[in-house]
Protein backbone atom coordinates (compact mmCIF):
# COMPACT_ATOMS: atom_id res chain seq x y z
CA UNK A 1 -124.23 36.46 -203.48
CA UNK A 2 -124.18 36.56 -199.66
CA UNK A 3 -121.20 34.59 -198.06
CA UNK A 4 -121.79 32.29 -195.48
CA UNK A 5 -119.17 32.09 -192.59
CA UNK A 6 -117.08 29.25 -192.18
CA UNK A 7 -118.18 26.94 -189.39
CA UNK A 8 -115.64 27.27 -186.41
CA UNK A 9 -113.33 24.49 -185.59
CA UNK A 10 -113.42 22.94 -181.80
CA UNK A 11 -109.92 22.77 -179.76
CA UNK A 12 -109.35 22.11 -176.31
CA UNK A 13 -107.70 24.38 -174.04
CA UNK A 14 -104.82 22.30 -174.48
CA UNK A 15 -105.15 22.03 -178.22
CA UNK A 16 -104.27 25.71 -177.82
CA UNK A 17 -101.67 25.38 -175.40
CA UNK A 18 -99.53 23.25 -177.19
CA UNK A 19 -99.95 25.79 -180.93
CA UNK A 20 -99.22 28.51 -179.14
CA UNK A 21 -95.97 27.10 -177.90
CA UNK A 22 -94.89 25.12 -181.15
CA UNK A 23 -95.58 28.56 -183.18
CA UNK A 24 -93.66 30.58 -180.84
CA UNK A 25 -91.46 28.04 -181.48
CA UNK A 26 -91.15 26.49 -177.45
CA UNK A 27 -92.31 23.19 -178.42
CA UNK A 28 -90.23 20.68 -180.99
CA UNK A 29 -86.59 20.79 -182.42
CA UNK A 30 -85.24 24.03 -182.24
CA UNK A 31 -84.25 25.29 -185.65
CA UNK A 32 -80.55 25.83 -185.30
CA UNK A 33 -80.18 26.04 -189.13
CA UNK A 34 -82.08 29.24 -189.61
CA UNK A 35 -81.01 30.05 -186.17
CA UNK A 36 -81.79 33.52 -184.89
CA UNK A 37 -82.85 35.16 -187.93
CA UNK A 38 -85.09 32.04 -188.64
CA UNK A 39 -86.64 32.92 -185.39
CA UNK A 40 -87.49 36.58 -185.98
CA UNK A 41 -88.55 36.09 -189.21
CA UNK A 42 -91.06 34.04 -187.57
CA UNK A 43 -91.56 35.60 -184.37
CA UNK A 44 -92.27 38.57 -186.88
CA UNK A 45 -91.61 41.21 -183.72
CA UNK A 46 -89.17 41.09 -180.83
CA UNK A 47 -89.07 43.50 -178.86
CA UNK A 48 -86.33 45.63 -177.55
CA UNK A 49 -86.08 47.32 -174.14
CA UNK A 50 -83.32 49.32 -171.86
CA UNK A 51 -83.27 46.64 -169.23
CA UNK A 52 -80.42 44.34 -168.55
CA UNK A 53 -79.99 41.65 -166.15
CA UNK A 54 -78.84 38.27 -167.52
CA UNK A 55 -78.86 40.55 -170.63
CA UNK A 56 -81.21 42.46 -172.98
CA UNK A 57 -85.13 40.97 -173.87
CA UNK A 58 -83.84 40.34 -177.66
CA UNK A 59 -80.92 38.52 -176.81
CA UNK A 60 -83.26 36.31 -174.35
CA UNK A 61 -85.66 35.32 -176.78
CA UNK A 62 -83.59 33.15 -179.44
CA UNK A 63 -82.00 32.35 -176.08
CA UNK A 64 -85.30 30.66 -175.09
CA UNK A 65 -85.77 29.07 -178.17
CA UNK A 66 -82.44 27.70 -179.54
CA UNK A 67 -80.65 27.43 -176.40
CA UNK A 68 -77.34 29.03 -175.21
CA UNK A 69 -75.87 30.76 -178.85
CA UNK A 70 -73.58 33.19 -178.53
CA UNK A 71 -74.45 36.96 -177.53
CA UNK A 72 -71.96 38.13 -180.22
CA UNK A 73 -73.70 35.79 -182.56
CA UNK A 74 -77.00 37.48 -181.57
CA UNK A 75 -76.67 40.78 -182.19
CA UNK A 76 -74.70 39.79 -185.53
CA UNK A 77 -77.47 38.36 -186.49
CA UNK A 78 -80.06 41.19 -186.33
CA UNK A 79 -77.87 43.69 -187.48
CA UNK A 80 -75.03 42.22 -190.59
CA UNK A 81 -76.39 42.60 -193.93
CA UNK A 82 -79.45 44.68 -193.41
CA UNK A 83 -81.54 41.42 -192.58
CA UNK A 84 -83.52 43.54 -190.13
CA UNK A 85 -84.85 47.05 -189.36
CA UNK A 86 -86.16 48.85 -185.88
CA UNK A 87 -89.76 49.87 -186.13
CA UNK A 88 -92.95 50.34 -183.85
CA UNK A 89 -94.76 47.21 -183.76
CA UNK A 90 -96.00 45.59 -180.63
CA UNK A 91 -93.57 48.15 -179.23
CA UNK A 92 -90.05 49.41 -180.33
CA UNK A 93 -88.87 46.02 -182.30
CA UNK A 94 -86.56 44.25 -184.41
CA UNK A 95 -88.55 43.80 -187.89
CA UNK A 96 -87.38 41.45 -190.45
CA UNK A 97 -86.37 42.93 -193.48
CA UNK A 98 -88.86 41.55 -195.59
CA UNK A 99 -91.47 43.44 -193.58
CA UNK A 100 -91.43 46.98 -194.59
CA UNK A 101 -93.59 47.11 -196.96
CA UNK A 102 -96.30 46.40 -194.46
CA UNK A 103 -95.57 49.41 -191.99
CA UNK A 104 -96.39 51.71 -194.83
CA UNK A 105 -99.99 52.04 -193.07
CA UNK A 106 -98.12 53.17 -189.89
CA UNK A 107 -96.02 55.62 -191.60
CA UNK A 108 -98.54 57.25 -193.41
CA UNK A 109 -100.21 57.79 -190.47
CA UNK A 110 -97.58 59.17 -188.80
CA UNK A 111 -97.02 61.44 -191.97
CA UNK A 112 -101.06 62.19 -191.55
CA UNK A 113 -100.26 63.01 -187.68
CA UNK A 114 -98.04 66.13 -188.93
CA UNK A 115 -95.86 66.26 -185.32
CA UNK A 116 -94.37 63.34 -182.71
CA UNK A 117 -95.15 64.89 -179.08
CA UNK A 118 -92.02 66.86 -179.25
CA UNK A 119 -92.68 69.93 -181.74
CA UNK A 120 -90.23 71.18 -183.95
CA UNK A 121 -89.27 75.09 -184.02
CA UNK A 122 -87.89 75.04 -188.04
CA UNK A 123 -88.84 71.51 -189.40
CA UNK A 124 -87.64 71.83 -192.55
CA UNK A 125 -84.36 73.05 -191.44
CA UNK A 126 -83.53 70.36 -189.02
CA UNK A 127 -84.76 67.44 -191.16
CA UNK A 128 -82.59 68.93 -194.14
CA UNK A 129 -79.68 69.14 -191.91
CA UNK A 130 -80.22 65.23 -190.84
CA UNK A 131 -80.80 64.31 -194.78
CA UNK A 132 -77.35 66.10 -195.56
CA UNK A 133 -75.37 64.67 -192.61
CA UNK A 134 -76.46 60.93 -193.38
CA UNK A 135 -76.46 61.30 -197.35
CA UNK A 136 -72.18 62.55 -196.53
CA UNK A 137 -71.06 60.79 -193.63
CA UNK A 138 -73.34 57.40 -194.03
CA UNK A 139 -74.94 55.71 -190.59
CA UNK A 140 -74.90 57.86 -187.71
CA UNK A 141 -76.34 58.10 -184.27
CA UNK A 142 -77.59 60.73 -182.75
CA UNK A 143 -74.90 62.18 -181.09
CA UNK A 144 -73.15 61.56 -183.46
CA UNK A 145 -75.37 63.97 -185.91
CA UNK A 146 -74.69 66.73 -183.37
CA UNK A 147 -76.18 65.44 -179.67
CA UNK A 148 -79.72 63.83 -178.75
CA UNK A 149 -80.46 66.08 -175.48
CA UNK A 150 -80.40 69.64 -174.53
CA UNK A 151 -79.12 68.83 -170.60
CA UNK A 152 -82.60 68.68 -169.22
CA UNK A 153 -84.29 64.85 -168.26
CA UNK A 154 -84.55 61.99 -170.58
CA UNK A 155 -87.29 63.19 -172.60
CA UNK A 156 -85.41 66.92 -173.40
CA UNK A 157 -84.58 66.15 -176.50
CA UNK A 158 -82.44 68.23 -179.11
CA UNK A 159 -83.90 69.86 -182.23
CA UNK A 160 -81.65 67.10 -184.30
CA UNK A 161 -83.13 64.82 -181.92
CA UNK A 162 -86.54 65.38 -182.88
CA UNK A 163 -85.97 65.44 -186.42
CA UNK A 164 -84.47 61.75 -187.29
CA UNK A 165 -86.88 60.76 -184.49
CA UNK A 166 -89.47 61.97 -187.44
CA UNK A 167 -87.68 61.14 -189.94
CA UNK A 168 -87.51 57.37 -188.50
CA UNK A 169 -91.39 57.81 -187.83
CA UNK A 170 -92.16 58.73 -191.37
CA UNK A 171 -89.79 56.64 -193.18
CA UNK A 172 -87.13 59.00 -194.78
CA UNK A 173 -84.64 57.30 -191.78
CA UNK A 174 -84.31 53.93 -190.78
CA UNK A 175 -82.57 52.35 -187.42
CA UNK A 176 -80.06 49.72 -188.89
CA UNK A 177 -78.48 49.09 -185.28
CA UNK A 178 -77.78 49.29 -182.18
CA UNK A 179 -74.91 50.12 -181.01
CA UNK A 180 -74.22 50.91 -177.45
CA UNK A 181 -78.19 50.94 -177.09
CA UNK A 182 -78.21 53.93 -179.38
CA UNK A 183 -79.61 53.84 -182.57
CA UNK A 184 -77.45 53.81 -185.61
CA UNK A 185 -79.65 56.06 -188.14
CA UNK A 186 -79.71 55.64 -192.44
CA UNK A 187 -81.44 56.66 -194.92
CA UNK A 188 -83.95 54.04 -196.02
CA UNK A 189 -83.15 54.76 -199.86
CA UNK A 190 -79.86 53.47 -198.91
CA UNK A 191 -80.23 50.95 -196.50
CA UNK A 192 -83.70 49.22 -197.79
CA UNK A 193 -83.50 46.36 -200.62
CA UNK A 194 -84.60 48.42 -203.59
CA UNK A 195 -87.12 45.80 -204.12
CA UNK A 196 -88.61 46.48 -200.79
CA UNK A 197 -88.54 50.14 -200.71
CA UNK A 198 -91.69 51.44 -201.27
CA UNK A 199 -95.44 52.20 -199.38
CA UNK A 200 -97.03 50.54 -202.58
CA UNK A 201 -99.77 48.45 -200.41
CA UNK A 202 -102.83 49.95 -199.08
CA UNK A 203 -103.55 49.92 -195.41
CA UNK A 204 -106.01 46.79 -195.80
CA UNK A 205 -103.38 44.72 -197.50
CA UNK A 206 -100.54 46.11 -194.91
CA UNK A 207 -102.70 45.28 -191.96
CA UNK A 208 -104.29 41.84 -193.45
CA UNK A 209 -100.60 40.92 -193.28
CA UNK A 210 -99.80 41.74 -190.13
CA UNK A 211 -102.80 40.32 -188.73
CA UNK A 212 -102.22 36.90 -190.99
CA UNK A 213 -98.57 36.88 -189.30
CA UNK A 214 -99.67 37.68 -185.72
CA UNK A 215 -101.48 34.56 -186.12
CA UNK A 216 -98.94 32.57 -187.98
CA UNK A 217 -96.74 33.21 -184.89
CA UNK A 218 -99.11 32.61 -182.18
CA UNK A 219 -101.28 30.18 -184.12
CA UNK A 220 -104.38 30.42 -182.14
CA UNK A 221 -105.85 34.27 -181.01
CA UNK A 222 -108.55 35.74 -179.90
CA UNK A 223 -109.59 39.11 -181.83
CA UNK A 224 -107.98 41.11 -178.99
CA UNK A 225 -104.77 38.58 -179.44
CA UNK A 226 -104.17 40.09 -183.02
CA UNK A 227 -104.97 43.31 -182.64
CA UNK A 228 -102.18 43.46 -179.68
CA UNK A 229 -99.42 41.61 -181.25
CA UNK A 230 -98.35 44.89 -183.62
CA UNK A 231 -100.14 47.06 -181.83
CA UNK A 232 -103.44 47.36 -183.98
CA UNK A 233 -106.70 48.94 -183.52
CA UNK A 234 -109.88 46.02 -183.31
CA UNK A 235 -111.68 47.38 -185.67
CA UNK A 236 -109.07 47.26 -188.33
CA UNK A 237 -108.61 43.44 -187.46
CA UNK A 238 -112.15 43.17 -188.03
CA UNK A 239 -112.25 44.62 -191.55
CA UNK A 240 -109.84 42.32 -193.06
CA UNK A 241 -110.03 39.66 -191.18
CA UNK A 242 -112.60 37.23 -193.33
CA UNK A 243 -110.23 37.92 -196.24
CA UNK A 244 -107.52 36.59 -194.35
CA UNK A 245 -105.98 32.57 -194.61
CA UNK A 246 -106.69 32.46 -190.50
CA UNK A 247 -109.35 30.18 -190.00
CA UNK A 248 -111.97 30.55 -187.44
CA UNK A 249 -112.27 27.92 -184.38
CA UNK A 250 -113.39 28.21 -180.65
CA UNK A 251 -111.53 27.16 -177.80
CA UNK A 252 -112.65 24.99 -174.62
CA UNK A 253 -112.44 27.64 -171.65
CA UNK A 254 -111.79 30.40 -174.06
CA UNK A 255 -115.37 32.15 -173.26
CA UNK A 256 -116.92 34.02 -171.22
CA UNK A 257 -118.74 32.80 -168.09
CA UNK A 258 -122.22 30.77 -168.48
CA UNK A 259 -123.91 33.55 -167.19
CA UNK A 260 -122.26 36.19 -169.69
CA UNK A 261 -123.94 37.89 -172.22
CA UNK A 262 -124.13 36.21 -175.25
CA UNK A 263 -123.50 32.55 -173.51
CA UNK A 264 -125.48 29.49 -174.62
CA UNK A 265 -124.36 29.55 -178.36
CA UNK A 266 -123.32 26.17 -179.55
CA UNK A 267 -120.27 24.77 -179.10
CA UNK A 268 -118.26 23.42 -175.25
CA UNK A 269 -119.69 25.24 -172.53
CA UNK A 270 -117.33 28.25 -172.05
CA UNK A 271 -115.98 27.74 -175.70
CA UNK A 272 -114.91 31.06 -177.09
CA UNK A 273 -114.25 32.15 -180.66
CA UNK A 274 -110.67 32.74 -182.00
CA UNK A 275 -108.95 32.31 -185.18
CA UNK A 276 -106.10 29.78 -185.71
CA UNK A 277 -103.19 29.92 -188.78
CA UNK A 278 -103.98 26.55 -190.56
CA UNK A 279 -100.25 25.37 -190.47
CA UNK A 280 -100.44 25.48 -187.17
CA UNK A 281 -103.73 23.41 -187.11
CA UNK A 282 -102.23 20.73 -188.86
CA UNK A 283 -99.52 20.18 -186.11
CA UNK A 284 -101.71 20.35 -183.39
CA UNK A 285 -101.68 16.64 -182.59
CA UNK A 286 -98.11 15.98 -183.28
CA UNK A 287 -96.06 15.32 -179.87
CA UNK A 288 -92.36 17.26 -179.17
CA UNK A 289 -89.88 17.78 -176.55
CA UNK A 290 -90.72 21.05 -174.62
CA UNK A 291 -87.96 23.67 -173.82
CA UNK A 292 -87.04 23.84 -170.22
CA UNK A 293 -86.01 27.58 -170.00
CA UNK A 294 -86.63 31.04 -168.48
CA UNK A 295 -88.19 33.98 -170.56
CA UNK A 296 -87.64 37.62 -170.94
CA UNK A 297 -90.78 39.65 -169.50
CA UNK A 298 -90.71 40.51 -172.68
CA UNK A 299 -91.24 37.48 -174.72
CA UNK A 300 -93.95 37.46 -177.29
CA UNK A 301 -95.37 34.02 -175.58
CA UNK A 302 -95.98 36.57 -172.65
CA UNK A 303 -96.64 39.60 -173.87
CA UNK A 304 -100.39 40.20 -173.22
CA UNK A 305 -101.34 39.30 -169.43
CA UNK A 306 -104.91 38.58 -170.40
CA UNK A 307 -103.83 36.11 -173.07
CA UNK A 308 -101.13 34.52 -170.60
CA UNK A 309 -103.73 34.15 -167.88
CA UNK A 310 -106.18 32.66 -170.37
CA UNK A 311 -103.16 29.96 -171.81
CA UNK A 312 -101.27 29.02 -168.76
CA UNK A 313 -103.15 29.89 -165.61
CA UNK A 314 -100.21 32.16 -165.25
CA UNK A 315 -100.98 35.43 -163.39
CA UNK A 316 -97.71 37.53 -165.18
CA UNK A 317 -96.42 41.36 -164.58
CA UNK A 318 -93.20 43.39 -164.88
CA UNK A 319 -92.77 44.35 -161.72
CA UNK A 320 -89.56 47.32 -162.83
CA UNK A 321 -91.87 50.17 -163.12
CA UNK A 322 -93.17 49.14 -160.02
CA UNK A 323 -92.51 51.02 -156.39
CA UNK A 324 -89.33 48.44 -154.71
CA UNK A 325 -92.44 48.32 -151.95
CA UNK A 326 -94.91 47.27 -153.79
CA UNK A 327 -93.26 44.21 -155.94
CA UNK A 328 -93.98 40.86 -155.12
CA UNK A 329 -91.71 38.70 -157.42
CA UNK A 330 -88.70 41.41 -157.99
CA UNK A 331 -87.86 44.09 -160.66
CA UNK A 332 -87.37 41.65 -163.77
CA UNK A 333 -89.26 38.61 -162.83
CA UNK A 334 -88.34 35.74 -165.70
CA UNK A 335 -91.00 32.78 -165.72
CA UNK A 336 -89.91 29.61 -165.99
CA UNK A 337 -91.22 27.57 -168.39
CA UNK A 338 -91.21 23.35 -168.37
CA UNK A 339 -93.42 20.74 -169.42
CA UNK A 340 -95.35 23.41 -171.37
CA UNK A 341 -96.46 25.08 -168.29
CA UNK A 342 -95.21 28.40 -166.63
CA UNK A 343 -93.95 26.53 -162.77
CA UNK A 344 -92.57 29.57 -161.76
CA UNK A 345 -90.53 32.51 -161.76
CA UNK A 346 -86.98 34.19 -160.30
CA UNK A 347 -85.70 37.18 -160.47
CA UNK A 348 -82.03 37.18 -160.92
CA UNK A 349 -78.71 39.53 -160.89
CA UNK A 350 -75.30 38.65 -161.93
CA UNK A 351 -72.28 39.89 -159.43
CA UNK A 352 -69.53 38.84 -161.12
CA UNK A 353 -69.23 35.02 -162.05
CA UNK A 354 -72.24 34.53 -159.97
CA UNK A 355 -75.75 34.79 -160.55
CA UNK A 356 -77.96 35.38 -158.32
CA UNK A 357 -81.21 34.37 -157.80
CA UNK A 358 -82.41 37.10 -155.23
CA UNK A 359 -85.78 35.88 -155.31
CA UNK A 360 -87.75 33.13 -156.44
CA UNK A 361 -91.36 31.28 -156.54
CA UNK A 362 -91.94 27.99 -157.63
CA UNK A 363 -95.25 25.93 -158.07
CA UNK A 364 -95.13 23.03 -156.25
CA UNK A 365 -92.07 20.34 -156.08
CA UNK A 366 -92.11 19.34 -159.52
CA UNK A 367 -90.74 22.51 -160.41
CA UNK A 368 -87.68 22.01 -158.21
CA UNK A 369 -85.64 20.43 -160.90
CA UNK A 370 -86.91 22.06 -164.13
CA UNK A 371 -85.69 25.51 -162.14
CA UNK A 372 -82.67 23.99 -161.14
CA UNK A 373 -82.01 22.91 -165.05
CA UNK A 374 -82.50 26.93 -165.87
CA UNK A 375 -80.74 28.22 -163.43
CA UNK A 376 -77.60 26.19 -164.20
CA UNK A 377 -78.29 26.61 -168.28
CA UNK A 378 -78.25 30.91 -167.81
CA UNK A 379 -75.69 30.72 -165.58
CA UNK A 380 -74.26 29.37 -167.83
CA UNK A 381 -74.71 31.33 -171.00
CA UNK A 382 -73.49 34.56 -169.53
CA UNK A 383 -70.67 33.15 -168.14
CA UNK A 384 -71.59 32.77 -164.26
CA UNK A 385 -69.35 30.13 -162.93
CA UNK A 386 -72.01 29.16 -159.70
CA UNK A 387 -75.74 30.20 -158.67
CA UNK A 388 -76.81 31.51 -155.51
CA UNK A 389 -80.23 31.73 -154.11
CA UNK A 390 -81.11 34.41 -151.77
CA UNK A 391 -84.69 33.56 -151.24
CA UNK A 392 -87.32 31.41 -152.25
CA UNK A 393 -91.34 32.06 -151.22
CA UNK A 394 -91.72 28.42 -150.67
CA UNK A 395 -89.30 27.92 -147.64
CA UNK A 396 -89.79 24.23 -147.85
CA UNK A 397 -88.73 23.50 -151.08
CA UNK A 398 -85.37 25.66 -150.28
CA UNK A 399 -83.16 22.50 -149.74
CA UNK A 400 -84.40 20.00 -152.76
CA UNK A 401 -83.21 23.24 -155.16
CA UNK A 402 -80.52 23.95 -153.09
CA UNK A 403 -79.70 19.76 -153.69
CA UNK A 404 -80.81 19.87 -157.46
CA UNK A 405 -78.30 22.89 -158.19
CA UNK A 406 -75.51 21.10 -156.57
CA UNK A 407 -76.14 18.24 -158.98
């Protein structure tokens, strides 16, 4: 019996807007009740990074999303009662708990893999040593197992080093914390639920998961969308995703140009095919208050370029790894987001109670105030008593912010 595919559903461009910022969970009530953990559980991936300015990328996305909660309340969150684990999803992440069973594709091909880049001299010897050290003296980083470098640069690693680094890969090991901004090691026979600690699921139903939460949290994607959002190969959204609960639909402006091959099927000129979570389908029409805020470069709303471009007309880049020459909008540039729209962006410091905005882009004078508003809120949250502005790329609108921050 052949099946026949199910007809697409139309959305506007701002249809898709407004899902992808109620899933992310940027549009509506915040949910203070299931607070941070209630957001990664349904963020299903934030990402965690060296950089600190106002403060670290997973501290700034509940931040975005629920508003000025505590820092210490933060990391408590992730990391008290094993709610969470780190893993390698869209990048190094915070995982919820509850998702381990799903990595067991990514593990076994790590296991498959045989080596990280580094190459062990005795494997067996060093991974036995790490087993015995964490089975006697519990958690442990890696200097505290015996030292994570041998002197050299960043990526001279020590035998030990290499081994929970495996052992993490593989899933003997599992990062509980982070503690300093080193990773607090365990073994995952202690530190996983028992119910939860197995590779039981086949790589289709591991990766038809991750590809059915990808969309649950951005709740409209292109193929490329879901394959990026963990970090998965097309073709392995492809084979499972018709057995998936996302539902297919194609989005005004979504498409390629008229001229494009394969233009002129039916459907809005321009429409282009995607795949929407159907909870998120049924709120599409239903109005909220938007967060004013500003957002880590490395917020999940923003973490593909092509996707943010496509979305918000919003040409984004992290400008850190970037020659000082060469940047246009500064080493962590935060976008600001208002209305629903990206109006803008700053880059900011902190020297001492003050932060500083040392530079800063807005799009046109309605953003004035909605940057003022985020300015003052951050400031706020990491305990900056004023804000100063150092310079703005639209000189004219330099004295209505200078007047909306003094409000």
């Amino acid at each position: 019996m052949t099946t026949l595919p199910r007809p697409a559903i139309e959305l506007s461009a701002d249809d898709a807007r407004r899902i992808a910022l109620r899933t992310q969970g940027l549009l509506g009530a915040p949910d203070r009740r299931a607070g941070v953990r209630g957001v990664l559980r349904h963020l299903g991936a934030i990402q965690l990074d060296t950089i600190s300015v106002l403060a670290r990328s997973h501290e700034l996305v509940p931040y975005a999303r629920l508003g000025p909660v505590g820092r210490p309340a933060v990391e408590a969150a992730y990391w008290t009662d094993t709610h969470s684990f780190e893993y390698w999803s869209h990048a190094a992440c915070i995982l919820p708990i509850e998702e381990w069973p799903h990595f067991a594709f990514r593990r076994r091909a790590r296991r498959a893999k045989g080596h990280r880049w580094h190459v062990l001299e005795d494997s067996e010897r060093s991974c036995a040593a790490v087993r015995d050290r964490l089975k006697a003296d519990g958690p442990l980083t890696a200097t505290e197992l015996g030292g994570a470098k041998n002197g050299g640069p960043w990526y001279d690693w020590s035998e030990t080093k290499i081994a929970v680094e495996w052992l993490l890969d593989t899933g003997e090991v599992v990062c509980t914390e982070r503690r300093g901004w080193k990773r607090v090691y365990d073994l995952a026979e202690r530190a996983v639920p028992d119910a939860l600690l197995h590779d039981d699921l086949d790589d289709s139903a591991c990766i038809r998961r991750l590809v059915e939460q990808a969309g649950a949290a951005m709740g409209v994607a292109t193929r490329a969308d879901l394959a990026d959002y963990h970090r998965l190969k097309g073709e392995q959204v492809d084979a499972v995703i018709a057995d998936s609960r996302l539902v297919p639909v194609r989005v005004e402006g979504w498409g390629r140009p008229a001229n494009a091959a394969g233009a002129g099927r039916s459907g809005p000129r321009g429409a282009g095919e995607a795949w929407a979570d159907p909870a998120a389908l049924a709120d599409a029409a239903r109005r909220s208050r938007h967060r004013t805020t500003l957002l880590s470069p490395f917020d999940s709303l923003i973490w593909d370029r092509k996707r943010t471009e496509r979305i918000f007309g919003f040409t984004h880049r992290l400008e850190a790894y970037v020659p000082k020459p060469k940047r246009v909008h500064g080493y962590f540039a935060m976008p600001l987001l208002s209305g629903g729209r990206l109006l803008g962006r700053v880059d900011p410091a902190r020297e001492g109670t003050t932060l500083v905005a040392r530079q800063l882009s807005l799009q046109g004078h309605g953003a004035v105030g909605p940057m003022a508003e985020a300015l003052r809120e951050a400031a706020a949250w990491v305990g900056c008593e004023e804000v100063r502005v150092e310079r703005i790329m639209q000189p004219e609108l330099s004295a209505p912010l200078t007047e909306a921050l003094s409000r």
